[in-house]
PDB file of N, CA and C in Angstrom:
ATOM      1  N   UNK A   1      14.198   1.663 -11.527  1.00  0.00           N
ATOM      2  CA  UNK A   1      13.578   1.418 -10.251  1.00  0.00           C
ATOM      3  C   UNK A   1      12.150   1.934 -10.286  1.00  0.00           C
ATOM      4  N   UNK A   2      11.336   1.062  -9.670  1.00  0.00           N
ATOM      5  CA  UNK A   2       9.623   1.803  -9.505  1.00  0.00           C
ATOM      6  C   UNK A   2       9.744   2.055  -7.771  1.00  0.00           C
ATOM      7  N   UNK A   3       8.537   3.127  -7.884  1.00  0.00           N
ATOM      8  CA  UNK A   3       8.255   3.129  -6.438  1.00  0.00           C
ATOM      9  C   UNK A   3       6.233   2.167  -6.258  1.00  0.00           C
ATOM     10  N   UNK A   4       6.839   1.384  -5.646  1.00  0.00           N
ATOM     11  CA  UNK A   4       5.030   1.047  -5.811  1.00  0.00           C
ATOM     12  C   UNK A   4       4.158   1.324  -4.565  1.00  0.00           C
ATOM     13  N   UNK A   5       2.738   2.020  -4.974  1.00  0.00           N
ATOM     14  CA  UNK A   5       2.481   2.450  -3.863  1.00  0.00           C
ATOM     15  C   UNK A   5       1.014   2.066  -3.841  1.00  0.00           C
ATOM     16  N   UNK A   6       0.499   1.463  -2.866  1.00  0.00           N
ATOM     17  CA  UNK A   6      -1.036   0.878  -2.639  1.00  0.00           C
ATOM     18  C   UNK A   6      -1.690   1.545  -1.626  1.00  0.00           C
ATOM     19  N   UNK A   7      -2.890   1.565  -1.739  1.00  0.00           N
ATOM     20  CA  UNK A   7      -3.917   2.339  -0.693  1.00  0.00           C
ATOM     21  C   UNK A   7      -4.815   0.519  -0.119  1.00  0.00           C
ATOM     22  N   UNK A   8      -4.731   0.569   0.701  1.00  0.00           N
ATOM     23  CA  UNK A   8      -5.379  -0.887   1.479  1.00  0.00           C
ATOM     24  C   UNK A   8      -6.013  -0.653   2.398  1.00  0.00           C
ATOM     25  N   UNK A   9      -6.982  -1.474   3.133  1.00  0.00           N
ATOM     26  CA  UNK A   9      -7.722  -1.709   3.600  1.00  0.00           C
ATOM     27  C   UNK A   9      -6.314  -1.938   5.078  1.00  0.00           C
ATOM     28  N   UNK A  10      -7.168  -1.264   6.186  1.00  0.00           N
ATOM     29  CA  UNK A  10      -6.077  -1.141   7.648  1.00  0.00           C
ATOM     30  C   UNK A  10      -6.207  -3.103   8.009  1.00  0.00           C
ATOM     31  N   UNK A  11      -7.001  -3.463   8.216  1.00  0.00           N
ATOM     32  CA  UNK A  11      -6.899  -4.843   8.676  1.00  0.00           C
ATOM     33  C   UNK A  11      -5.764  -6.057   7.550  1.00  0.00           C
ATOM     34  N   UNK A  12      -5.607  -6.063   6.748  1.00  0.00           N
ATOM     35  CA  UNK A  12      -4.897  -6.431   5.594  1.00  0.00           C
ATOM     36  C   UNK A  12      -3.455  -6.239   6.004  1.00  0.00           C
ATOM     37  N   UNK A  13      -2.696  -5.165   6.370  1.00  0.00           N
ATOM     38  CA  UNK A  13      -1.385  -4.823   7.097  1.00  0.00           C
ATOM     39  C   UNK A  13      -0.627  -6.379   7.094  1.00  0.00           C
ATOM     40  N   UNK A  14      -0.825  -6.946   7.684  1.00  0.00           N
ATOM     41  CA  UNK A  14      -0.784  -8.082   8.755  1.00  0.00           C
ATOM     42  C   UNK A  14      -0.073  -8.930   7.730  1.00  0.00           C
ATOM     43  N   UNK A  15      -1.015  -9.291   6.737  1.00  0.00           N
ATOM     44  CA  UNK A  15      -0.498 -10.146   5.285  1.00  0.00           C
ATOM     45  C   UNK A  15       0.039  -9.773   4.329  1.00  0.00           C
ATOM     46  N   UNK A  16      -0.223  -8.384   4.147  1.00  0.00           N
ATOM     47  CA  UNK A  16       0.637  -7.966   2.988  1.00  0.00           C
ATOM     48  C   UNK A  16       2.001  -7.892   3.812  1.00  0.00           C
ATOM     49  N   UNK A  17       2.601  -7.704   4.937  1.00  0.00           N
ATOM     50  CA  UNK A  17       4.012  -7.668   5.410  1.00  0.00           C
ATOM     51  C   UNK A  17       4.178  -9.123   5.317  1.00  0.00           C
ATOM     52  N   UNK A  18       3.302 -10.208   5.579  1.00  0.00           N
ATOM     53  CA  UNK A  18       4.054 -11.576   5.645  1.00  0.00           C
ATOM     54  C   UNK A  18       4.264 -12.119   4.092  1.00  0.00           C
ATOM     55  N   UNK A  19       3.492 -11.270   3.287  1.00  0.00           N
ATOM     56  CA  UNK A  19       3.519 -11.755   1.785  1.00  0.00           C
ATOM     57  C   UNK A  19       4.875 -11.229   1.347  1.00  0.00           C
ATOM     58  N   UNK A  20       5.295  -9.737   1.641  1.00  0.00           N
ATOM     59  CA  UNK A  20       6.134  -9.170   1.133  1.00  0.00           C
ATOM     60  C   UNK A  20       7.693  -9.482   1.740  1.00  0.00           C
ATOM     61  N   UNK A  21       7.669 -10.046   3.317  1.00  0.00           N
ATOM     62  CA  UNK A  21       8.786 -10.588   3.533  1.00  0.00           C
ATOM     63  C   UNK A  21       9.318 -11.906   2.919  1.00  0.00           C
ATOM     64  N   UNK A  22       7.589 -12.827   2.944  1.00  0.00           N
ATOM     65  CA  UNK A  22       7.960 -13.903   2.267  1.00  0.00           C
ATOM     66  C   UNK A  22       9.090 -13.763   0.875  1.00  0.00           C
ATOM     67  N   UNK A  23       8.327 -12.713   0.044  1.00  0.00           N
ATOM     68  CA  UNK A  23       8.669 -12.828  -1.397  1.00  0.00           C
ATOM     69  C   UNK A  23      10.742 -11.834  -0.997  1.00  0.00           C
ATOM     70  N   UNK A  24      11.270 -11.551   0.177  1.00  0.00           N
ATOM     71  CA  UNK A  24      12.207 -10.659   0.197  1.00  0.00           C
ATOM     72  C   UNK A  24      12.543  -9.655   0.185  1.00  0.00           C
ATOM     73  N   UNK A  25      11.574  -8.371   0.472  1.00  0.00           N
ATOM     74  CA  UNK A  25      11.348  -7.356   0.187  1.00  0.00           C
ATOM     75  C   UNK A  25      12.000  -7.279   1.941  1.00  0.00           C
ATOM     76  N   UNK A  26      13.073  -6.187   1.795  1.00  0.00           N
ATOM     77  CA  UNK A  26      13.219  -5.701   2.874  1.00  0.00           C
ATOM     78  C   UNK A  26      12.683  -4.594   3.675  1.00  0.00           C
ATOM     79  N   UNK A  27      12.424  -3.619   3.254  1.00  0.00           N
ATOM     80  CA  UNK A  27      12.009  -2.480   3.957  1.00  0.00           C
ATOM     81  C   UNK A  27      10.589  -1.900   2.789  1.00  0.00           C
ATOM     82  N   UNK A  28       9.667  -1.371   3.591  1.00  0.00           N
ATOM     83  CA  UNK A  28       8.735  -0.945   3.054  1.00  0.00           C
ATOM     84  C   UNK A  28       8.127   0.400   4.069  1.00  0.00           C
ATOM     85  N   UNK A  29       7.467   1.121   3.336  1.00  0.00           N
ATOM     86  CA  UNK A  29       7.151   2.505   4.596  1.00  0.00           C
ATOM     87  C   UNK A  29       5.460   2.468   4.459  1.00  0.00           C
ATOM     88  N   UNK A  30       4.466   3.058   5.901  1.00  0.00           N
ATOM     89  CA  UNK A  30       3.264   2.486   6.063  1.00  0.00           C
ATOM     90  C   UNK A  30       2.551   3.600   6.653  1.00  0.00           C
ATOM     91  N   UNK A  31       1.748   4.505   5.785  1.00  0.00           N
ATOM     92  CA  UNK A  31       1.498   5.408   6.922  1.00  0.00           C
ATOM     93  C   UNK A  31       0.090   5.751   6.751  1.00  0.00           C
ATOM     94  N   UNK A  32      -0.723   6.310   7.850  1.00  0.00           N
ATOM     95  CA  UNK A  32      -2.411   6.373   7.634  1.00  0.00           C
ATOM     96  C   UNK A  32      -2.877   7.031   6.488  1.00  0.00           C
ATOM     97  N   UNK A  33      -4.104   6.867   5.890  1.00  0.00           N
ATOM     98  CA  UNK A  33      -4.647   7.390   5.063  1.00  0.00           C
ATOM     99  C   UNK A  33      -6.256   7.718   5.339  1.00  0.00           C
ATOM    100  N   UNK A  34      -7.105   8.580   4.625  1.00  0.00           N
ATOM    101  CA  UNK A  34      -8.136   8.116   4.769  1.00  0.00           C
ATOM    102  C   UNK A  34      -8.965   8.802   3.176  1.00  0.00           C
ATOM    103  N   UNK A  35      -9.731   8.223   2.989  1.00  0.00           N
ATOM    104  CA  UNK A  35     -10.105   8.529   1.195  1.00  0.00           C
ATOM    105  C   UNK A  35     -11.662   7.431   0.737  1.00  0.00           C
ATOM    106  N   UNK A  36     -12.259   7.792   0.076  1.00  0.00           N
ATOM    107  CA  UNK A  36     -13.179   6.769  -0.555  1.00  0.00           C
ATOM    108  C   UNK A  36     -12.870   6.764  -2.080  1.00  0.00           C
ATOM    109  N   UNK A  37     -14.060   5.860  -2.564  1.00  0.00           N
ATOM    110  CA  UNK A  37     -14.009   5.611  -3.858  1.00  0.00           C
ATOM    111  C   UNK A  37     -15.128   4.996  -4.593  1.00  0.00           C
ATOM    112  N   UNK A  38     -15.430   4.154  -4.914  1.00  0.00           N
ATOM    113  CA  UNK A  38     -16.901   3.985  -5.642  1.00  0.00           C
ATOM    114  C   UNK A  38     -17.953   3.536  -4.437  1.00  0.00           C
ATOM    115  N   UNK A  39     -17.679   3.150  -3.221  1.00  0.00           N
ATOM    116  CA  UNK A  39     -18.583   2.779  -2.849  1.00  0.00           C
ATOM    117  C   UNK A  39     -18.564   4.400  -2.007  1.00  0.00           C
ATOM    118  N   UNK A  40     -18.137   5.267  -1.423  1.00  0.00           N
ATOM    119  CA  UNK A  40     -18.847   6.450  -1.104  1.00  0.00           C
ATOM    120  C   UNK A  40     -19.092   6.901  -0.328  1.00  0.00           C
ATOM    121  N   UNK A  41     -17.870   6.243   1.218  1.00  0.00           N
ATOM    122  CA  UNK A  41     -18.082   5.960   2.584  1.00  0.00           C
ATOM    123  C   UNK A  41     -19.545   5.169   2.597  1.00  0.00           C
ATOM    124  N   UNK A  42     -20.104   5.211   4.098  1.00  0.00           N
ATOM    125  CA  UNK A  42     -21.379   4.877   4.748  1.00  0.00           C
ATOM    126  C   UNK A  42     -22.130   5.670   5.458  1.00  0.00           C
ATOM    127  N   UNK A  43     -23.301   5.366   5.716  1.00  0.00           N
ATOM    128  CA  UNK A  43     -24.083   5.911   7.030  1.00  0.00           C
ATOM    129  C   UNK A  43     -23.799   5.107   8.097  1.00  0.00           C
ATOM    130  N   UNK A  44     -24.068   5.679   9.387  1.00  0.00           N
ATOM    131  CA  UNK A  44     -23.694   5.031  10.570  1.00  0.00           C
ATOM    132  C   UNK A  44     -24.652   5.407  11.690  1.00  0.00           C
ATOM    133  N   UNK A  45     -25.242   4.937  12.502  1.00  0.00           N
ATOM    134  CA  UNK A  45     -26.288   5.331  13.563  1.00  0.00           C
ATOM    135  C   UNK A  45     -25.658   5.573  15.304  1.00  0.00           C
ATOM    136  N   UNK A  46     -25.513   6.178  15.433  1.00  0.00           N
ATOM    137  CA  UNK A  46     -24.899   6.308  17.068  1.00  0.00           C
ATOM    138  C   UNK A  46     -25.557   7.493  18.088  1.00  0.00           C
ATOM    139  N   UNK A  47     -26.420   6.617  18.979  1.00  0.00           N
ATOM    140  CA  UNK A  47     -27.381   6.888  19.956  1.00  0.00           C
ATOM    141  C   UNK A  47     -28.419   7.935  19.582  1.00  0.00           C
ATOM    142  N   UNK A  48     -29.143   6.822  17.993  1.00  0.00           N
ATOM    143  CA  UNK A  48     -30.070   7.498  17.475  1.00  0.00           C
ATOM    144  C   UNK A  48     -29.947   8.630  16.937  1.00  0.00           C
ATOM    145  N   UNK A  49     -28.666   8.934  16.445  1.00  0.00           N
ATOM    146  CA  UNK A  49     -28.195  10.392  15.848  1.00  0.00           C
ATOM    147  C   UNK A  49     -27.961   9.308  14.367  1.00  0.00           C
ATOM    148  N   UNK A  50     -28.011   9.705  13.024  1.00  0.00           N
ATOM    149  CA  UNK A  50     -27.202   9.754  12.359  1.00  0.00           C
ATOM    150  C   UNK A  50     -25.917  10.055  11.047  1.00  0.00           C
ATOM    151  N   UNK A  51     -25.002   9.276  11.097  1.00  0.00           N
ATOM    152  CA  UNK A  51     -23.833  10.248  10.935  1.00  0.00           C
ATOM    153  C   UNK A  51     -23.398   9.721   9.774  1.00  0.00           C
ATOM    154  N   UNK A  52     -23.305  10.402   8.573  1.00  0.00           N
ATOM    155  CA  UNK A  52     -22.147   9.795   7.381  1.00  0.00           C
ATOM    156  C   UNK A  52     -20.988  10.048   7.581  1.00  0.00           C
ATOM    157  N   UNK A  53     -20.023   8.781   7.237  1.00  0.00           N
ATOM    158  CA  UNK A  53     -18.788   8.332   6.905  1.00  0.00           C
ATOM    159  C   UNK A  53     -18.218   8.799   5.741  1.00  0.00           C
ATOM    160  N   UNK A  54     -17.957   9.840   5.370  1.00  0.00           N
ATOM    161  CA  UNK A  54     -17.370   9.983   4.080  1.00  0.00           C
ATOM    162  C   UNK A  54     -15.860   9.590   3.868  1.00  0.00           C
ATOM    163  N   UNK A  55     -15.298  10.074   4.504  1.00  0.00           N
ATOM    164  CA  UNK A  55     -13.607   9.157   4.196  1.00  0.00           C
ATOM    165  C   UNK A  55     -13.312   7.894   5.181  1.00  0.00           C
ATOM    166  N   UNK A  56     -12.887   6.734   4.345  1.00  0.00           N
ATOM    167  CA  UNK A  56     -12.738   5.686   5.084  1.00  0.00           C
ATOM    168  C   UNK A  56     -11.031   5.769   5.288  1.00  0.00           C
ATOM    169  N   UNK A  57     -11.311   5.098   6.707  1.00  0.00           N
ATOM    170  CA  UNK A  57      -9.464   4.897   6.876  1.00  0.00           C
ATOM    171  C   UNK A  57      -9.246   3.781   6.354  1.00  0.00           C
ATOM    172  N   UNK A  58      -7.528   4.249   5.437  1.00  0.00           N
ATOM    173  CA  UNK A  58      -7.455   3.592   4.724  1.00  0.00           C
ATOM    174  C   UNK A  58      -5.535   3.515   5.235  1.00  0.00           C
ATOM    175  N   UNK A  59      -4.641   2.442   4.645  1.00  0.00           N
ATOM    176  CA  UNK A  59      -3.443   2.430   4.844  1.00  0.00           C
ATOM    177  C   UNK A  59      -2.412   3.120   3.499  1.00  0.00           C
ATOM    178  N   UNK A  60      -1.629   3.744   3.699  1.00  0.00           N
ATOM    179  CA  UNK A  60      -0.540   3.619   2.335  1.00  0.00           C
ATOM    180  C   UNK A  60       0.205   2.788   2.436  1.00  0.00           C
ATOM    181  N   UNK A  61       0.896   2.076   1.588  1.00  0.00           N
ATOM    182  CA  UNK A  61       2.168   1.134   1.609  1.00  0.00           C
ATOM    183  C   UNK A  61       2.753   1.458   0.620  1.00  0.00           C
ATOM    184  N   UNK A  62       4.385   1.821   0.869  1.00  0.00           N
ATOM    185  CA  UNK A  62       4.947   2.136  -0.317  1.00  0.00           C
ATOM    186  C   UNK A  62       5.867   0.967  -0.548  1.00  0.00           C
ATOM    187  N   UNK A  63       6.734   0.306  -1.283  1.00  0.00           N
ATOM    188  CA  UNK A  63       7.896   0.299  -1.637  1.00  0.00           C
ATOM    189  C   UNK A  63       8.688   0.115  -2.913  1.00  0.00           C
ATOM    190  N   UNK A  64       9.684   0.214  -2.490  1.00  0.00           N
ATOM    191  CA  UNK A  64      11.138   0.908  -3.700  1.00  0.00           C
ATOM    192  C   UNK A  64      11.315  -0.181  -4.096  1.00  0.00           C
ATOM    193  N   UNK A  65      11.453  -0.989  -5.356  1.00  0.00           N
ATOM    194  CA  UNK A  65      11.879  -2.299  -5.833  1.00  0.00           C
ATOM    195  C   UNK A  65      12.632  -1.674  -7.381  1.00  0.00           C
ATOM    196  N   UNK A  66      13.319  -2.793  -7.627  1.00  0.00           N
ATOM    197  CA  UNK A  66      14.422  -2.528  -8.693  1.00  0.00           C
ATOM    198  C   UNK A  66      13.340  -2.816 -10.167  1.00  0.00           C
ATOM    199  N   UNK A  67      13.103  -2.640 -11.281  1.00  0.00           N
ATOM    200  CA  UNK A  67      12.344  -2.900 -12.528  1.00  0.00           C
ATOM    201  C   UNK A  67      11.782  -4.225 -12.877  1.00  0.00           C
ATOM    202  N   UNK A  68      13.034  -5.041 -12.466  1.00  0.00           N
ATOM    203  CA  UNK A  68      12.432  -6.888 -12.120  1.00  0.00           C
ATOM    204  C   UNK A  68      12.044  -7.217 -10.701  1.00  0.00           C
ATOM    205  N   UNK A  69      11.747  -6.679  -9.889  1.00  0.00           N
ATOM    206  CA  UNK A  69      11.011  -7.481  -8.590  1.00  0.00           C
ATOM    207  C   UNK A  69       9.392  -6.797  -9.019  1.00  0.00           C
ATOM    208  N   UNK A  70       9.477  -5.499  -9.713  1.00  0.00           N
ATOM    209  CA  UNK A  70       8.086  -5.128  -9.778  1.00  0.00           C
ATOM    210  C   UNK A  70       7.064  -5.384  -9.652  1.00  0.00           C
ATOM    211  N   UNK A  71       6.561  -5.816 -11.217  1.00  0.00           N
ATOM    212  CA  UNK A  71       5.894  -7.016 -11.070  1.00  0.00           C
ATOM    213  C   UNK A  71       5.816  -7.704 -10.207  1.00  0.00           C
ATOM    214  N   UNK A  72       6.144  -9.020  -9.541  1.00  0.00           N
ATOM    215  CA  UNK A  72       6.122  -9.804  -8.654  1.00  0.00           C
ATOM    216  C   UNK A  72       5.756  -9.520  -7.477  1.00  0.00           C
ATOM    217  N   UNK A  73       5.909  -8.119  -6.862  1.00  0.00           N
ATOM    218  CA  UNK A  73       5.916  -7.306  -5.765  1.00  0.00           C
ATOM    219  C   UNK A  73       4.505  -6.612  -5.808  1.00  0.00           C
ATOM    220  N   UNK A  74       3.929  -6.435  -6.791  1.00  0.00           N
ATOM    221  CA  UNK A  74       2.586  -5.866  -7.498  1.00  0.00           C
ATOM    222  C   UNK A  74       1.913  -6.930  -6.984  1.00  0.00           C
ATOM    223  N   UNK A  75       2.089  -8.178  -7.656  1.00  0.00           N
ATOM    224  CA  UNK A  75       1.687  -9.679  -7.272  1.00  0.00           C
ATOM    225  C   UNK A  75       1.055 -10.275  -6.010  1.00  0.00           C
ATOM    226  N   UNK A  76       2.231  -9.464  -5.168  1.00  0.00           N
ATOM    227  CA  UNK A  76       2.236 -10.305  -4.112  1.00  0.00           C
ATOM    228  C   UNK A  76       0.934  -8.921  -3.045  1.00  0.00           C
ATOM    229  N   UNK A  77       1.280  -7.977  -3.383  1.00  0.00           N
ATOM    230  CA  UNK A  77       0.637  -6.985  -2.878  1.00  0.00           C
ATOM    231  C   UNK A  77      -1.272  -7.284  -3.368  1.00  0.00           C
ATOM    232  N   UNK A  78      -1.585  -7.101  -4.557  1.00  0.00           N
ATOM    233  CA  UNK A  78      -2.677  -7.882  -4.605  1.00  0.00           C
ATOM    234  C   UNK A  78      -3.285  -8.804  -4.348  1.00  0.00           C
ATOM    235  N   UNK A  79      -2.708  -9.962  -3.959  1.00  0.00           N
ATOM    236  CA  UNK A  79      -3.199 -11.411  -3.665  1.00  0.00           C
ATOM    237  C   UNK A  79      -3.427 -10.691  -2.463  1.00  0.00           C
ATOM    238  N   UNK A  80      -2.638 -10.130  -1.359  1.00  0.00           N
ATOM    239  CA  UNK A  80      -2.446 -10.569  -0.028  1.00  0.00           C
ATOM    240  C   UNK A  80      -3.765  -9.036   0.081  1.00  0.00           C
ATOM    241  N   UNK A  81      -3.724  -8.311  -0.576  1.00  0.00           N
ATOM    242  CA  UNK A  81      -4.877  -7.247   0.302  1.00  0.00           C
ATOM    243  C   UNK A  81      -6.473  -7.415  -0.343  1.00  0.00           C
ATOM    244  N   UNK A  82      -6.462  -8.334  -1.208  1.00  0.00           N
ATOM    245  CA  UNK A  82      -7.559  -8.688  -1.944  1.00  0.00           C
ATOM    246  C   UNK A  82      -9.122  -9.617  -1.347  1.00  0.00           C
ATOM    247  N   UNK A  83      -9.991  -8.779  -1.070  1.00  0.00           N
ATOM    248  CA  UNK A  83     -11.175  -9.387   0.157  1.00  0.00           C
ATOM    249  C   UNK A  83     -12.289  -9.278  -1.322  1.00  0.00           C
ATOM    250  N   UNK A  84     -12.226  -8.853  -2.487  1.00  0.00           N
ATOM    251  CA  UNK A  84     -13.263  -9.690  -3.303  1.00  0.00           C
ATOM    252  C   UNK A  84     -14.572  -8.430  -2.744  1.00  0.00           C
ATOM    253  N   UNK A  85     -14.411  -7.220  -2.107  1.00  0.00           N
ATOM    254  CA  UNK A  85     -15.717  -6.455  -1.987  1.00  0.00           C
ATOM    255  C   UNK A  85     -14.926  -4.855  -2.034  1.00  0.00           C
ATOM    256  N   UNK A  86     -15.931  -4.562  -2.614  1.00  0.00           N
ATOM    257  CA  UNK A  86     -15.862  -3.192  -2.905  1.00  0.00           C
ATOM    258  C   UNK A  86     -14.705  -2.029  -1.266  1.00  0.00           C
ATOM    259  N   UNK A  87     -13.898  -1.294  -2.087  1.00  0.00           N
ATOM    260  CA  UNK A  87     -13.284  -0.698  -0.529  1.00  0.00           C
ATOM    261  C   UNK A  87     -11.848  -1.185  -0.711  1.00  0.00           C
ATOM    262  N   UNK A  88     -11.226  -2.155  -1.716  1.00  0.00           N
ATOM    263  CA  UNK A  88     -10.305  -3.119  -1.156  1.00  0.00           C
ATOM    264  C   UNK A  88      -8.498  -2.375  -1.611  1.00  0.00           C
ATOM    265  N   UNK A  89      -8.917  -0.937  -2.405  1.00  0.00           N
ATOM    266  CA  UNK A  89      -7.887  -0.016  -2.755  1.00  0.00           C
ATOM    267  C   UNK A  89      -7.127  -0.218  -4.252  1.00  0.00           C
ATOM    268  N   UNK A  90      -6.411   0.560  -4.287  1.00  0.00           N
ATOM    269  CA  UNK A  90      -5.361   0.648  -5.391  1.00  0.00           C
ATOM    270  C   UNK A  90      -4.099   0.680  -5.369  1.00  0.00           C
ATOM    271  N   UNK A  91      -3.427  -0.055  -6.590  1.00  0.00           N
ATOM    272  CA  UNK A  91      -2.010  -0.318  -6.528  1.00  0.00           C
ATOM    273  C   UNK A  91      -1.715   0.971  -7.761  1.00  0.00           C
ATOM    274  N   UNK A  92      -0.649   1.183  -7.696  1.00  0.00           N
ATOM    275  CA  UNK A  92       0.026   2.052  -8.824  1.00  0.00           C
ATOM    276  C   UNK A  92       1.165   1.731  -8.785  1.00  0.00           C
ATOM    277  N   UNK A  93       2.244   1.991  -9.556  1.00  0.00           N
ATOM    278  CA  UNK A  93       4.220   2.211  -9.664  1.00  0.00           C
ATOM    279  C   UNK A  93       4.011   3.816 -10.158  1.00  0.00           C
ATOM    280  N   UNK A  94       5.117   4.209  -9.982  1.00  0.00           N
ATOM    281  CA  UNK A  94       5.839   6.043 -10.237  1.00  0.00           C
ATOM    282  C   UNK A  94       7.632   5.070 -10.842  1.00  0.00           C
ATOM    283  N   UNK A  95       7.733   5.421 -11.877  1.00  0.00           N
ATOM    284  CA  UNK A  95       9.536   5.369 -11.986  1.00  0.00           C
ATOM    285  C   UNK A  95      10.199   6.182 -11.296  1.00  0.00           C
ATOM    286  N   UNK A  96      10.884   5.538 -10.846  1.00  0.00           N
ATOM    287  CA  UNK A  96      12.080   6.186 -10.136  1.00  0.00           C
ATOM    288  C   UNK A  96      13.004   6.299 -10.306  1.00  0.00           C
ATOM    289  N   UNK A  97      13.835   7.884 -10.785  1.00  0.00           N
ATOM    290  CA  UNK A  97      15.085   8.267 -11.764  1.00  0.00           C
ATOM    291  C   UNK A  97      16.138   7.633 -10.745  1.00  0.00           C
ATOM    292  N   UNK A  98      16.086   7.728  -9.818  1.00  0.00           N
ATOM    293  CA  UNK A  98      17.568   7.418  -8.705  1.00  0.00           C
ATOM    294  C   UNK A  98      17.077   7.583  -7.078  1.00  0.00           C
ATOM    295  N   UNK A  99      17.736   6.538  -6.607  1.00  0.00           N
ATOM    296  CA  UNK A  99      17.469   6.223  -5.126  1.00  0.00           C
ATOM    297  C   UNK A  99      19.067   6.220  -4.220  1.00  0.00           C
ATOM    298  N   UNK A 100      19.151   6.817  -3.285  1.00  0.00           N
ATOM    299  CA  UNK A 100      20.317   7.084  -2.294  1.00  0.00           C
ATOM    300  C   UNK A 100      20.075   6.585  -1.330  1.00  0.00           C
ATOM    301  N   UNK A 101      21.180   5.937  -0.722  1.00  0.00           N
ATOM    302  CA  UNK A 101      20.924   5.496   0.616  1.00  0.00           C
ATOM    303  C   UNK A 101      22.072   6.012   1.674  1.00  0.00           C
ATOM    304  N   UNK A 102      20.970   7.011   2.528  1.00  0.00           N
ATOM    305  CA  UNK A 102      21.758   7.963   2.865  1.00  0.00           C
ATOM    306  C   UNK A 102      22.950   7.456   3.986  1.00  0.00           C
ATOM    307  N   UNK A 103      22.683   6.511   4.657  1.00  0.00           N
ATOM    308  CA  UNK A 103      23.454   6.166   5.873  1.00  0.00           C
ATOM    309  C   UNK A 103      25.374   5.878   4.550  1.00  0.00           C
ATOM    310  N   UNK A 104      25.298   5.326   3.449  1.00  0.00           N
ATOM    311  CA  UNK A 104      26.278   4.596   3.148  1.00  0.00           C
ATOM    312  C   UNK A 104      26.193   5.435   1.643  1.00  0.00           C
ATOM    313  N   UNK A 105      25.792   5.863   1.221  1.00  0.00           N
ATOM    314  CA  UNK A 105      26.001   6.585   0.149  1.00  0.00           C
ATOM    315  C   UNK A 105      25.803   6.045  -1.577  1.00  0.00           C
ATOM    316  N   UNK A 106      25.142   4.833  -1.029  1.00  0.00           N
ATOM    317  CA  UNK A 106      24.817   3.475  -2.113  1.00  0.00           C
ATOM    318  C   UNK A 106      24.133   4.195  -3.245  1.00  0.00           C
ATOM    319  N   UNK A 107      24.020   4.031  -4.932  1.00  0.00           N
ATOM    320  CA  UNK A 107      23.085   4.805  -5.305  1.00  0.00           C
ATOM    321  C   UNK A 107      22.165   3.548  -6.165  1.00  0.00           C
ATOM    322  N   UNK A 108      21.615   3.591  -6.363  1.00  0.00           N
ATOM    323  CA  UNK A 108      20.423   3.007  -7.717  1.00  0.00           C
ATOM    324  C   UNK A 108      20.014   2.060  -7.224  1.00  0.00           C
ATOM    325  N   UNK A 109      20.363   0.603  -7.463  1.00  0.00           N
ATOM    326  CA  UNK A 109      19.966  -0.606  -7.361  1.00  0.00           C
ATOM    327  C   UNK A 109      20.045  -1.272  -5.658  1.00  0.00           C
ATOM    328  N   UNK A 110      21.737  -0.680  -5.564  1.00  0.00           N
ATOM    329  CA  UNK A 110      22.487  -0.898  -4.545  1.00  0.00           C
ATOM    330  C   UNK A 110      21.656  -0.530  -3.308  1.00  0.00           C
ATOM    331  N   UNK A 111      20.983   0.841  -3.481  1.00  0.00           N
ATOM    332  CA  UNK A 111      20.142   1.861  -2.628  1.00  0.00           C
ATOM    333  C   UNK A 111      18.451   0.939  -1.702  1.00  0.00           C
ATOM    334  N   UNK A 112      18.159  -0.069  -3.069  1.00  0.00           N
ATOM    335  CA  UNK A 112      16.648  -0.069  -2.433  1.00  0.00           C
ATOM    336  C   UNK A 112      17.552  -2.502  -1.638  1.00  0.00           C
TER     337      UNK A 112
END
């Protein structure tokens, strides 16, 4: 099992859930972030004061897929958060020794 986990752009949300239901992915977990990376936040001007942006908000998306949806799930996660300009995040996988599912007691495959 991998755990795959992406840092995205907050407006993107929207498609990567319709990409990832499309492809069958049932459950996925989504929670705020905020971080830069080559571009370095921004400057910003507000009522002639101004202010750098150093961490941009950013989204996490995790999910648990079995060794063969991986890939594909990687796939689908790139196409759908991909805007072609700098800011647009990173995908990674972590292996995952074993997954439980606590309501029913399911373990490995059964689990995600």
């Amino acid at each position: 099992m991998k755990l795959i986990t992406a840092i995205v752009r907050p407006e993107k949300l929207d498609s990567i859930r319709e990409g990832l239901e499309a492809y069958g992915v049932q459950g996925l977990t989504v929670s705020a972030a905020s971080g830069y990376g080559r571009q370095r936040g921004y400057t910003e001007v507000y009522r002639g004061a101004e202010y750098s942006v150093d961490l941009l908000p950013k989204l996490r998306v995790e999910v648990l897929s079995t060794d063969e949806q991986a890939d594909d799930i990687l796939d689908v996660l790139i196409t759908t958060s991909n805007t072609g300009r700098a800011g647009d995040g990173k995908v990674w996988t972590v292996e995952v020794h074993e997954a439980i599912r606590v309501r029913t007691g399911e373990r490995g495959a059964a689990a995600v």
